[in-house]
Protein backbone atom coordinates (compact mmCIF):
# COMPACT_ATOMS: atom_id res chain seq x y z
CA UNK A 1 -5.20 38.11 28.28
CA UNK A 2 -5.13 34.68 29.76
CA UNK A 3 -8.63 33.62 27.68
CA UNK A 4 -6.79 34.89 24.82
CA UNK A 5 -3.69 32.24 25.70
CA UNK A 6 -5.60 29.66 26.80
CA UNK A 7 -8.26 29.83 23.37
CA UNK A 8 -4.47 30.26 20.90
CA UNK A 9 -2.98 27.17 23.06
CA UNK A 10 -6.05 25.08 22.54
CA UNK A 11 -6.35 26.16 18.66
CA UNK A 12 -2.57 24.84 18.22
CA UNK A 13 -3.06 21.83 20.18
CA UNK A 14 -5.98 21.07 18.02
CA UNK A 15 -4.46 21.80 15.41
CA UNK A 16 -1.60 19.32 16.25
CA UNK A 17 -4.22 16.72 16.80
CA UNK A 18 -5.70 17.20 13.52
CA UNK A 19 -2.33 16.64 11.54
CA UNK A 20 -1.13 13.90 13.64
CA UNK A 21 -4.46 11.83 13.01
CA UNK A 22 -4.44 13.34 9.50
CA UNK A 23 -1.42 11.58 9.07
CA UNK A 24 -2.00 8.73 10.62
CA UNK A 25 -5.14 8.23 8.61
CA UNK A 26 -3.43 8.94 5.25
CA UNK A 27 -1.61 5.74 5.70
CA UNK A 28 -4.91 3.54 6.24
CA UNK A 29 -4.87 2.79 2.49
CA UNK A 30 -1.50 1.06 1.23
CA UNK A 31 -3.50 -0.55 -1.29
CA UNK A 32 -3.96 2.84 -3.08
CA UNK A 33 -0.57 3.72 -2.59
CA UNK A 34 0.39 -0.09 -4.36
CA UNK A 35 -1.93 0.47 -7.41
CA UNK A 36 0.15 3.79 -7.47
CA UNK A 37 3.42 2.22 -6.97
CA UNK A 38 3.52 -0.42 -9.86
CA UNK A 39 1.95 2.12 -12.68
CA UNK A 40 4.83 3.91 -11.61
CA UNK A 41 7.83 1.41 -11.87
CA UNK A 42 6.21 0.58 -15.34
CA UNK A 43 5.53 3.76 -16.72
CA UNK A 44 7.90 4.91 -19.54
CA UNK A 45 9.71 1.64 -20.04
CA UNK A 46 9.34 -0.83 -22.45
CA UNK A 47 6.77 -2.69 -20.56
CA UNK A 48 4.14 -0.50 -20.48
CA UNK A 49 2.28 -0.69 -23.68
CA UNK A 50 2.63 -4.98 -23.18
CA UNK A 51 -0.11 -6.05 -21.93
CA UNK A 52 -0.45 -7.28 -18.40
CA UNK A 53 -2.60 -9.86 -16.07
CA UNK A 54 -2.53 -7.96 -12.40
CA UNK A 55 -3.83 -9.35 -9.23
CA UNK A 56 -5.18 -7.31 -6.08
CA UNK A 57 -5.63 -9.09 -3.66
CA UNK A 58 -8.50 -8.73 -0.50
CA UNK A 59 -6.42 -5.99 1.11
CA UNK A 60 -5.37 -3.80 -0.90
CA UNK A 61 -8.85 -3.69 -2.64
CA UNK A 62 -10.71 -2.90 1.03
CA UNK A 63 -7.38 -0.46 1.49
CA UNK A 64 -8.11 1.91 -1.58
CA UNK A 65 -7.72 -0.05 -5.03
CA UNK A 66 -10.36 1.46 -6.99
CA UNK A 67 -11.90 1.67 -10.43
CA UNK A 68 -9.92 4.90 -10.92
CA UNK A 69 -6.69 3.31 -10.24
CA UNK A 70 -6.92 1.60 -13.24
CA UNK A 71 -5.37 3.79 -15.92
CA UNK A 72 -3.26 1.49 -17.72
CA UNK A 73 -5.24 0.13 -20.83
CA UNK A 74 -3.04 -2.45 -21.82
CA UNK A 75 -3.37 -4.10 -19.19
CA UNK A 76 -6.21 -6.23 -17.32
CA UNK A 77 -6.86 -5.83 -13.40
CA UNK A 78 -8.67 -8.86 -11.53
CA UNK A 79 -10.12 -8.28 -7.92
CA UNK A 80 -11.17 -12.03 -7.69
CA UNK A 81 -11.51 -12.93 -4.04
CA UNK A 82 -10.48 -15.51 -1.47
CA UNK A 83 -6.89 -16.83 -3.10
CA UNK A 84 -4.52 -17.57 -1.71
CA UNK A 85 -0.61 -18.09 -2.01
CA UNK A 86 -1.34 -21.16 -3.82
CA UNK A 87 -4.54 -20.46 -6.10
CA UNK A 88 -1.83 -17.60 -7.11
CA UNK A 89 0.32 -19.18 -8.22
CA UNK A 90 -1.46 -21.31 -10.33
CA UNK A 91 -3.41 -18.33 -12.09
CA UNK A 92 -2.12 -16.53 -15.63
CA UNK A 93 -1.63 -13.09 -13.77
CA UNK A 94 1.93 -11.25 -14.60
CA UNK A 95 1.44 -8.99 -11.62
CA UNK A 96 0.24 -9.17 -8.05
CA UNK A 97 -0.77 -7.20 -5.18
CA UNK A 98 -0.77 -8.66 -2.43
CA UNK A 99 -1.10 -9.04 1.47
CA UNK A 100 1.37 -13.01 1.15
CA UNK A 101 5.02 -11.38 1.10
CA UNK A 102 6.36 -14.46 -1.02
CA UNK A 103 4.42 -16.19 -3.49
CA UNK A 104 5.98 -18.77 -5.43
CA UNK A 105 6.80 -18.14 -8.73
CA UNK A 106 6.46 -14.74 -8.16
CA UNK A 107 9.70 -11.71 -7.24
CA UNK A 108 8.94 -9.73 -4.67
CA UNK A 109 9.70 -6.17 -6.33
CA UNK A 110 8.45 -3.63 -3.37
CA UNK A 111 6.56 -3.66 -0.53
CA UNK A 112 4.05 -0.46 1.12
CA UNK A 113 3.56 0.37 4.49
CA UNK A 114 0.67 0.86 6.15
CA UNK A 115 -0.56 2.28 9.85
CA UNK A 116 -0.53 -0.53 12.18
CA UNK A 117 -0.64 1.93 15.48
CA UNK A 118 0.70 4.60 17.72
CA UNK A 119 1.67 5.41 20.94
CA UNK A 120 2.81 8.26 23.04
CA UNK A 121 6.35 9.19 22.49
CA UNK A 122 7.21 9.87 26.50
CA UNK A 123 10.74 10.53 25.44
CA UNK A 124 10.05 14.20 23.82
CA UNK A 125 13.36 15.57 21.74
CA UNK A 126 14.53 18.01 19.39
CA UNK A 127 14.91 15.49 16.98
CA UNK A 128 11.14 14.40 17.52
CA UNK A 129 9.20 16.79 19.47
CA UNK A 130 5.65 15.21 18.93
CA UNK A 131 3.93 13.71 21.59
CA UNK A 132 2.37 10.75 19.62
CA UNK A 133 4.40 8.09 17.19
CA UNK A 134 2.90 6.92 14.72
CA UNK A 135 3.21 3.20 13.36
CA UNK A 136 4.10 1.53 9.98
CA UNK A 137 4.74 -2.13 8.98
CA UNK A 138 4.70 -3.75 5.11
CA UNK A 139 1.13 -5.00 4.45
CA UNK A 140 1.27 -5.32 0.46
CA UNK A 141 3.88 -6.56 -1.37
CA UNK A 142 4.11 -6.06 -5.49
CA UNK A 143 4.80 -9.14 -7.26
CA UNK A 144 6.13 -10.00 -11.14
CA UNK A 145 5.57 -13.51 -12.50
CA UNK A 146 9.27 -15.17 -12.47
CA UNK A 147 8.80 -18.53 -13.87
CA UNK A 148 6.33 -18.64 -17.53
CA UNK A 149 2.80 -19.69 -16.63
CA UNK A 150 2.86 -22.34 -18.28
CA UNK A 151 5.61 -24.07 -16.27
CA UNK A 152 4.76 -22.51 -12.89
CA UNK A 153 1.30 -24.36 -13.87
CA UNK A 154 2.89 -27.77 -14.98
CA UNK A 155 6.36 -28.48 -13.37
């Protein structure tokens, strides 16, 4: 009877492990959940037969940007690397994804979180009775060109 305990107890606490770091993982790729994001805020309106310019940046392309993301065909995707704020701003792109939270010339229209760590929660409640917290902070933010390029180009 008390192998029988012991082997259940271990099979939950594994599989409490399992969705804890499951979860935890799942958040590893904010750049996947951007690409996501902006089809969404521009599918069904207006917008989303204009064609578009968009910008992702270095992190969200190493944080799951792919190829398959890519599903509006109006619109053109760059992964051009090594700009920054400023090489931004002075490019034609309409949209951006990116790691710089304020790029000028560019609204800010959402941010995604991403993990950025855990720790043991030593104060165990009802209201949270798992033993490890998992992190978030904003690491991509979703841009849309404010100013025409032409004048954010030549002031």
């Amino acid at each position: 009877m008390l192998f029988a305990l012991g082997t259940i107890g271990l099979l939950l606490l594994s599989a409490l492990g399992t969705g804890i770091f499951s979860y935890a993982s799942s958040l590893n790729y904010p750049g996947g959940h951007a690409m996501e994001l902006l089809h969404t805020m521009h599918s069904g309106s207006p917008g989303a037969s204009i064609p578009a310019y968009v910008h992702i940046g270095n992190l969200a392309a190493t944080t799951g940007v792919s190829r398959f993301g890519e599903v509006n065909p109006y619109w053109t995707y760059s992964k051009e690397e090594g700009l920054d704020a400023t090489d931004l701003q002075q490019r034609p792109f309409t949209h951006l994804i990116s790691e710089f939270e304020n790029v000028e010339s560019y609204k800010s229209v959402a941010s995604v979180s991403g993990y950025s760590g855990g720790s043991i929660n030593r104060n165990l409640s009802l209201s949270y009775p798992l033993p490890f917290i998992v992190h978030t902070s904003p690491q991509l933010w979703i841009h849309i060109r404010t100013a025409n390029f032409a004048s954010a180009r030549n002031p």
